[in-house]
Protein backbone atom coordinates (compact mmCIF):
# COMPACT_ATOMS: atom_id res chain seq x y z
CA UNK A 1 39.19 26.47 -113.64
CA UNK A 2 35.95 24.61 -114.21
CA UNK A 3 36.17 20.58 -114.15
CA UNK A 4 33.97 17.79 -113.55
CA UNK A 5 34.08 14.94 -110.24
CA UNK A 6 35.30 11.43 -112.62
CA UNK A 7 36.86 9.87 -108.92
CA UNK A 8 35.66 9.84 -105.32
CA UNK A 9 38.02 7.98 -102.82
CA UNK A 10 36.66 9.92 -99.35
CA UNK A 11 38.77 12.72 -98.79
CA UNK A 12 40.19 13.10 -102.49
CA UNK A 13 38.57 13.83 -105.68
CA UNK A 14 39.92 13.30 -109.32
CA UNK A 15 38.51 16.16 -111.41
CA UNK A 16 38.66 16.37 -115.20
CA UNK A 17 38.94 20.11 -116.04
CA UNK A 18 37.94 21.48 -119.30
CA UNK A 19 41.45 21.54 -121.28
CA UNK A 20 41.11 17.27 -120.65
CA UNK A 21 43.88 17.34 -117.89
CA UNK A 22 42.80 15.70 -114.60
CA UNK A 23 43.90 16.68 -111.39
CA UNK A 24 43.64 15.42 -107.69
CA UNK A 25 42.18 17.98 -105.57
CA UNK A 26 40.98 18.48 -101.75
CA UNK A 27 37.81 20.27 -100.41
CA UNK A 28 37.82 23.76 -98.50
CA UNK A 29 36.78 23.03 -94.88
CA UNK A 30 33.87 25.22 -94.94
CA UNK A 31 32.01 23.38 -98.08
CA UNK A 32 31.67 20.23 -95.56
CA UNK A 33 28.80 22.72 -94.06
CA UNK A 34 26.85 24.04 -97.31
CA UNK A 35 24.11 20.89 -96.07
CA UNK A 36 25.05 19.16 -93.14
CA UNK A 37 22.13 15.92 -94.23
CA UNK A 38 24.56 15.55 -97.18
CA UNK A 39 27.09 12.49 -96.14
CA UNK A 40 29.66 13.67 -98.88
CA UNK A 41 29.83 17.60 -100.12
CA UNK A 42 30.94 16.63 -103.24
CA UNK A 43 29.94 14.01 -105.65
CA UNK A 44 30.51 12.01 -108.75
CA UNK A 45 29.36 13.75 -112.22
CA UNK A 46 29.52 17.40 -110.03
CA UNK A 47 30.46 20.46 -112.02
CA UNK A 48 33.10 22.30 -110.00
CA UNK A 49 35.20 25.46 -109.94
CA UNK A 50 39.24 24.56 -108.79
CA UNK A 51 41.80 26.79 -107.67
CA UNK A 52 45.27 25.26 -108.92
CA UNK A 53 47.40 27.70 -107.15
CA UNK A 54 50.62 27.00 -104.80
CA UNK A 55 50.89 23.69 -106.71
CA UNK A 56 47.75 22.26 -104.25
CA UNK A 57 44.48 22.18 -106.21
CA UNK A 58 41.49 22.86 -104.32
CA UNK A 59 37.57 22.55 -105.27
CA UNK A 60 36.41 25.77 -104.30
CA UNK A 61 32.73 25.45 -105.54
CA UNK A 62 30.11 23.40 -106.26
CA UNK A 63 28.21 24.70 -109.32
CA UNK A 64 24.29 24.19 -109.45
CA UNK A 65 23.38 20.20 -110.08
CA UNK A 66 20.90 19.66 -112.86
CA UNK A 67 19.63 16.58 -111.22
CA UNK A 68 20.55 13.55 -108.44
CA UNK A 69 19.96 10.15 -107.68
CA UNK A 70 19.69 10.65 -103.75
CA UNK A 71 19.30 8.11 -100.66
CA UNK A 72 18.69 7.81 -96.98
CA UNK A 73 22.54 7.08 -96.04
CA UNK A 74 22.77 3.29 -94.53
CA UNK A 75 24.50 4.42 -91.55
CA UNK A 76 22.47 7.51 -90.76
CA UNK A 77 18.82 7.98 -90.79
CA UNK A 78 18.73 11.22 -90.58
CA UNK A 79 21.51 12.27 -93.10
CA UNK A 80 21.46 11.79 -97.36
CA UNK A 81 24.06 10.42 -99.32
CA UNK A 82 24.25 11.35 -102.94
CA UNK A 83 24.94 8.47 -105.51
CA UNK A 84 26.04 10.65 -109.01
CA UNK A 85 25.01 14.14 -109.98
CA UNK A 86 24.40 15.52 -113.39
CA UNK A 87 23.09 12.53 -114.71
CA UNK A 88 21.57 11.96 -118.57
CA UNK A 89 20.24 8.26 -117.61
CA UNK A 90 20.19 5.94 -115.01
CA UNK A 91 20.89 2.33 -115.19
CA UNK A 92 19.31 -0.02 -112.52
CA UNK A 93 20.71 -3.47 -112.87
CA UNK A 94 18.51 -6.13 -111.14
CA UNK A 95 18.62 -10.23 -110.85
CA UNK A 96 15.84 -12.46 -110.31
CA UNK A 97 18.46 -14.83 -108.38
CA UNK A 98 22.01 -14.86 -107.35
CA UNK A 99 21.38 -12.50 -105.79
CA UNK A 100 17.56 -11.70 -105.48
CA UNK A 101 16.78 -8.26 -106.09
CA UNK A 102 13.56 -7.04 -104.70
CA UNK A 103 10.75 -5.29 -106.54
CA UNK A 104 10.77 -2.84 -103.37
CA UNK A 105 14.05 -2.51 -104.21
CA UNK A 106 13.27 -1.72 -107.37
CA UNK A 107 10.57 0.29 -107.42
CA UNK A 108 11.92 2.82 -104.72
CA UNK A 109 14.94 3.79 -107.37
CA UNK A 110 12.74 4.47 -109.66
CA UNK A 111 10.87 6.65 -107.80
CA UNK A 112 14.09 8.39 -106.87
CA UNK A 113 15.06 8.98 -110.69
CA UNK A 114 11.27 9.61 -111.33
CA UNK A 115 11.30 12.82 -109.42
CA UNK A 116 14.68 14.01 -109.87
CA UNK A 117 13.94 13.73 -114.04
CA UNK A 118 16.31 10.97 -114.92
CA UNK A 119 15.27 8.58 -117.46
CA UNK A 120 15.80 4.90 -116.00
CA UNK A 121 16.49 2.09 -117.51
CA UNK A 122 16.15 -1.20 -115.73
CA UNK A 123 18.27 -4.17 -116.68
CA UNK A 124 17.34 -7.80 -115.94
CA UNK A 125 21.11 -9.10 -115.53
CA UNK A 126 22.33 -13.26 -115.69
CA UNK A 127 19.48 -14.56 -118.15
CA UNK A 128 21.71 -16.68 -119.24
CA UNK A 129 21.85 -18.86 -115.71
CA UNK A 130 17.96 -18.35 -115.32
CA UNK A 131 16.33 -22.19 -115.25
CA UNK A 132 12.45 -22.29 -116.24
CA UNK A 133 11.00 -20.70 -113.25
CA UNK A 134 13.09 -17.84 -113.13
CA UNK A 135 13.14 -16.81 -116.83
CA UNK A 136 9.20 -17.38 -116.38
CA UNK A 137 9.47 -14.27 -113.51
CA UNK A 138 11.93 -12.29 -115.67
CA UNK A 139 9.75 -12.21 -118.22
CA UNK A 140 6.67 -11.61 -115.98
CA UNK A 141 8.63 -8.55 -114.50
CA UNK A 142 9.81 -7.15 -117.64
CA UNK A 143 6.23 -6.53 -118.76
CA UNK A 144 4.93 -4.85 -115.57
CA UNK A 145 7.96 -2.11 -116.08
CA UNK A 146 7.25 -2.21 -119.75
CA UNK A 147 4.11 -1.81 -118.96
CA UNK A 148 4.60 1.57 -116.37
CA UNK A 149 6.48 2.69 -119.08
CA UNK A 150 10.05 1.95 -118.60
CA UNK A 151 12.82 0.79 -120.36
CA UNK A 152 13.61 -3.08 -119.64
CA UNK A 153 16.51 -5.11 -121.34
CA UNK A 154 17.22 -8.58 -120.55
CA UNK A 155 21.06 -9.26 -120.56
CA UNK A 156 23.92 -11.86 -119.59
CA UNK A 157 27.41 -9.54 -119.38
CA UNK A 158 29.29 -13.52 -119.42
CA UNK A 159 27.61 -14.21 -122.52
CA UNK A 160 27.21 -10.61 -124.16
CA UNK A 161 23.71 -11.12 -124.65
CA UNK A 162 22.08 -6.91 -124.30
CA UNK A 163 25.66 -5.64 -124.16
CA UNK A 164 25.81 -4.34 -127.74
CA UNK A 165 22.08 -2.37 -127.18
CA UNK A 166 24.22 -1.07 -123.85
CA UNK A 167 27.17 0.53 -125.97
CA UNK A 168 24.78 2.39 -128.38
CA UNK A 169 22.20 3.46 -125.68
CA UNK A 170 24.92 4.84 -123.47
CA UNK A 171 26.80 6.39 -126.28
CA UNK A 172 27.75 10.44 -125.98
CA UNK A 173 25.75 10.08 -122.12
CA UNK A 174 26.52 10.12 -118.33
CA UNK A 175 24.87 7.17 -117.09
CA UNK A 176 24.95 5.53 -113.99
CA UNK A 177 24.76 1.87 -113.71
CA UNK A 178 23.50 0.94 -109.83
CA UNK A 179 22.54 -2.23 -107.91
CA UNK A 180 22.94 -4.62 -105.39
CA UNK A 181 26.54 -6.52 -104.58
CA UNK A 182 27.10 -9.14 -107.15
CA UNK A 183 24.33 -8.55 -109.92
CA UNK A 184 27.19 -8.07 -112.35
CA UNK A 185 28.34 -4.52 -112.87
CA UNK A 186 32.19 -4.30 -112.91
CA UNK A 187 31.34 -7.60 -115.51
CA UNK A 188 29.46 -5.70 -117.57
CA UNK A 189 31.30 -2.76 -117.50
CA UNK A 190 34.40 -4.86 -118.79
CA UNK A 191 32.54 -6.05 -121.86
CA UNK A 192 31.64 -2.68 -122.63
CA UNK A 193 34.93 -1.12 -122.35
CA UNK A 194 37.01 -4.24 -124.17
CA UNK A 195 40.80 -4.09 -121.81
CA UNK A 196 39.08 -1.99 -118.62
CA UNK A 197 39.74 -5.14 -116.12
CA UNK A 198 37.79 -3.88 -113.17
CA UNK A 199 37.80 -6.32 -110.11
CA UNK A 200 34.76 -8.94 -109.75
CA UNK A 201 34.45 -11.60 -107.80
CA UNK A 202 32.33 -14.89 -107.18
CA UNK A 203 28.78 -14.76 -104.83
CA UNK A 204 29.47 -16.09 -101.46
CA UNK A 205 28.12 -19.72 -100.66
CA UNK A 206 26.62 -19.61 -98.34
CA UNK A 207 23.83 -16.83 -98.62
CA UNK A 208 24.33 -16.01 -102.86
CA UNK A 209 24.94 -12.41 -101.83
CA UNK A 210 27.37 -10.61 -103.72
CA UNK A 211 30.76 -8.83 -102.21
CA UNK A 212 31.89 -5.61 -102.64
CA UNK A 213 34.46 -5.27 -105.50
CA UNK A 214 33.87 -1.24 -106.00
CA UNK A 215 34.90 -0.16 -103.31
CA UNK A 216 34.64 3.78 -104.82
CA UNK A 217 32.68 5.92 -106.93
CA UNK A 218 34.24 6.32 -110.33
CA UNK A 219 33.45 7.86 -114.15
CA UNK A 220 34.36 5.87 -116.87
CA UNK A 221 35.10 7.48 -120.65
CA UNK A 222 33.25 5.20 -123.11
CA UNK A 223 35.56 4.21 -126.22
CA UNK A 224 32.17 5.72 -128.76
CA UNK A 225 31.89 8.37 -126.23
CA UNK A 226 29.95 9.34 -122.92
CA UNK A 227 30.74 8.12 -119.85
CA UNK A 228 29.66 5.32 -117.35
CA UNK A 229 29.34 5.58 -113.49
CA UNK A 230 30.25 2.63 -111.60
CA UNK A 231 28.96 2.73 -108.13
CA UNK A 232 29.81 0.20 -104.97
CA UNK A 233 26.59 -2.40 -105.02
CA UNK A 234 23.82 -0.95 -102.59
CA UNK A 235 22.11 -2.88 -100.16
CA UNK A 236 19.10 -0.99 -99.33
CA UNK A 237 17.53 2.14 -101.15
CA UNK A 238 15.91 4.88 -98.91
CA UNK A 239 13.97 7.18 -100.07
CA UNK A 240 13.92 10.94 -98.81
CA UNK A 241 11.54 13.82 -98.86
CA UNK A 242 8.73 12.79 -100.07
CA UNK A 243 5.45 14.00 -99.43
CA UNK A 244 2.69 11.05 -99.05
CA UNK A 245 0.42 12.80 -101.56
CA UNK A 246 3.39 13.56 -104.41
CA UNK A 247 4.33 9.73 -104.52
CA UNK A 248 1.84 8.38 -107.01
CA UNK A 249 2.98 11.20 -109.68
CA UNK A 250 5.91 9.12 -109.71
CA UNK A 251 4.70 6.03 -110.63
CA UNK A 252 4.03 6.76 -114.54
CA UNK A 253 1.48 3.66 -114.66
CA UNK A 254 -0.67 5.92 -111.90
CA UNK A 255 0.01 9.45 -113.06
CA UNK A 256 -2.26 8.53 -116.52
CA UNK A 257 -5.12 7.79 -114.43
CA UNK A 258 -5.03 10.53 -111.46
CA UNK A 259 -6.98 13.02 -113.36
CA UNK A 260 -9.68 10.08 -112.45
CA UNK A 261 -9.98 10.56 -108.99
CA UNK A 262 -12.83 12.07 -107.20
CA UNK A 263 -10.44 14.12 -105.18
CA UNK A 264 -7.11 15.98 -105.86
CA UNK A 265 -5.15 15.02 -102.66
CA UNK A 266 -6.09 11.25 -103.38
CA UNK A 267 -4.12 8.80 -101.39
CA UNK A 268 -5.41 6.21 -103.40
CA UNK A 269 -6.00 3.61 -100.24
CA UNK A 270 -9.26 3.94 -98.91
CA UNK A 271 -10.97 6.74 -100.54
CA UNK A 272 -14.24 6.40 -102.80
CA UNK A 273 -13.69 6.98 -106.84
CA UNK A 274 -10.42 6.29 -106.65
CA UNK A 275 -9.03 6.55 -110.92
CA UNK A 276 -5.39 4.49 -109.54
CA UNK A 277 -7.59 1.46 -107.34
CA UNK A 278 -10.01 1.26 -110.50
CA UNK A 279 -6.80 0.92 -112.80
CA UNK A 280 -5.53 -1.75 -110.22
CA UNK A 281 -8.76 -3.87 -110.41
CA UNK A 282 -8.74 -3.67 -114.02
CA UNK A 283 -4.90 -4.93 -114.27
CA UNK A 284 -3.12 -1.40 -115.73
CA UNK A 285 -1.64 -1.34 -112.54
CA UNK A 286 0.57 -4.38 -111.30
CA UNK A 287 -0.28 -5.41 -107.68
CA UNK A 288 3.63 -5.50 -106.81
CA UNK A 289 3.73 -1.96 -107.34
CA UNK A 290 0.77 -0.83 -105.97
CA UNK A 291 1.74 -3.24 -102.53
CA UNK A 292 5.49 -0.82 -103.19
CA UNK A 293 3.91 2.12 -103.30
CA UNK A 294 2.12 1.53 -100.00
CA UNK A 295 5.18 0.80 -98.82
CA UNK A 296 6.77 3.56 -99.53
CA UNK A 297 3.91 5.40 -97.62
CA UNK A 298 3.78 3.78 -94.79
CA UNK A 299 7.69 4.35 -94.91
CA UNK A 300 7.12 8.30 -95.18
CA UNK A 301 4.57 8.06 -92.44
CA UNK A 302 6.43 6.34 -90.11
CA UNK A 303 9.54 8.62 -90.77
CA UNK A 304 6.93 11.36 -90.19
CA UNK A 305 5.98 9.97 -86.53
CA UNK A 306 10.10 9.52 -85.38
CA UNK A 307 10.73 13.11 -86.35
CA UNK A 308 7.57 15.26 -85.08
């Protein structure tokens, strides 16, 4: 029978098969080695085939993904871990304090969802705690990403401010919600789904960092329909095979003005009649993602040097 992944807890899945019923199953031994960079074989959102016989229900297959999100695992440099599969948006929840959430940070996710065609959205959560300065930078950020061309919503889940725009947007659609520790999922996700009751707890004192309180990948049924993934708060975001001259096609801000460079395998660093360093001095590109993006090349390069 064919089912989707709605519940990862390591070394059990929950999968929702097509008649609705939902059914705890194992993986066969020898799917741990269809990609051995993979962390985890099977993910959250996955479309799978499972064999219910001898009372023991087993995920046989893996059926072809339509897209990722996709990371350099935290504990493993060399290996990938998979964050939801299948995906029709992503949500990237972000604060500008308690906790801080980088624009590198920020900017590599996109990237991520860029290239593997998932539309991201990028929430700007806690508004409502935000003194002067920090609403000032909220708003600041929210029209640089307005400006690349994403999707930016300002939103307090304590005070409900942006969580009626949430319901409708995510309404008949998987979409992931993702961030750092303590930016507020599991307390938005409970004003979206009025009873749910998912864990959350407090920042710790002494640093404002957040604490886990997912502690496992799960898919939750919307009451208007569609489905949201909640996903343990991420620390660091990785990217993984990229190729140094592919990066700026993800970036939508510089993939308007490439056709403006003097050469097609522009870097956009040092070379002459550059169309992306023009667009910087000008001010269509922000200089926080321009300083990300050579980030993220330096990052590949690096990478590049460990593994030759």
């Amino acid at each position: 029978m064919q089912g989707r992944v709605v519940k990862t807890t390591g070394s059990w899945y929950s999968v929702r098969l097509d008649n609705g019923a939902v059914v705890s199953c194992r993986i066969k031994g020898k799917m741990r080695l269809i990609d051995r960079r993979t962390t985890n074989p099977v993910n959250i959102g996955d479309l799978v085939l499972v064999d219910t016989e001898d009372d023991d229900s087993v995920i046989k297959e893996v059926l072809p993904r339509t897209n990722y999100i996709i990371r350099q695992s935290a504990r493993h440099r060399t290996a990938e871990h998979i964050l939801a599969a299948n995906l029709d948006q992503a949500l990237l929840m972000s604060t500008i304090a308690m906790p801080r959430t980088s624009t590198g940070f920020i900017d590599r996710f996109l990237v991520t969802a860029t290239a593997y065609h998932i539309p991201c959205v990028l929430l700007f959560n806690k508004v409502d705690l935000y003194n002067d300065k920090e609403m000032q930078a909220a708003m600041q950020l929210k029209e640089v990403y307005l400006k690349a061309g994403f999707e930016v919503i300002l939103t307090s889940a304590e005070k409900n401010i942006g969580v009626a725009h949430l319901q409708e947007m995510m309404k008949d659609k998987i979409s992931l919600l993702s961030g750092h520790s303590g930016v507020g999922k599991s307390t938005l996700i409970n004003k979206v789904i009025p009873g749910l009751d998912l864990k959350t707890a407090e920042l710790t004192a002494f640093n404002q960092k957040g604490k886990h309180t997912t502690t496992y990948t799960e898919m939750i049924e919307l009451p208007g329909g569609g489905f949201i993934i909640d996903t343990p708060g991420i620390k660091e975001f990785g990217i993984l095979d990229f190729d140094e001259t592919e990066v700026s096609h993800y970036f939508p801000e510089m993939e308007r003005v490439l056709h403006d460079c003097r050469f097609n395998n522009c870097i956009h660093i040092n070379e002459p009649g550059c169309g992306v360093k023009s667009a910087l001095e000008s001010g269509q590109i922000a200089e926080s993602r321009y300083n990300n993006y050579l980030s993220i090349i330096d990052e590949i390069r690096t990478d590049e040097k460990i593994y030759d």
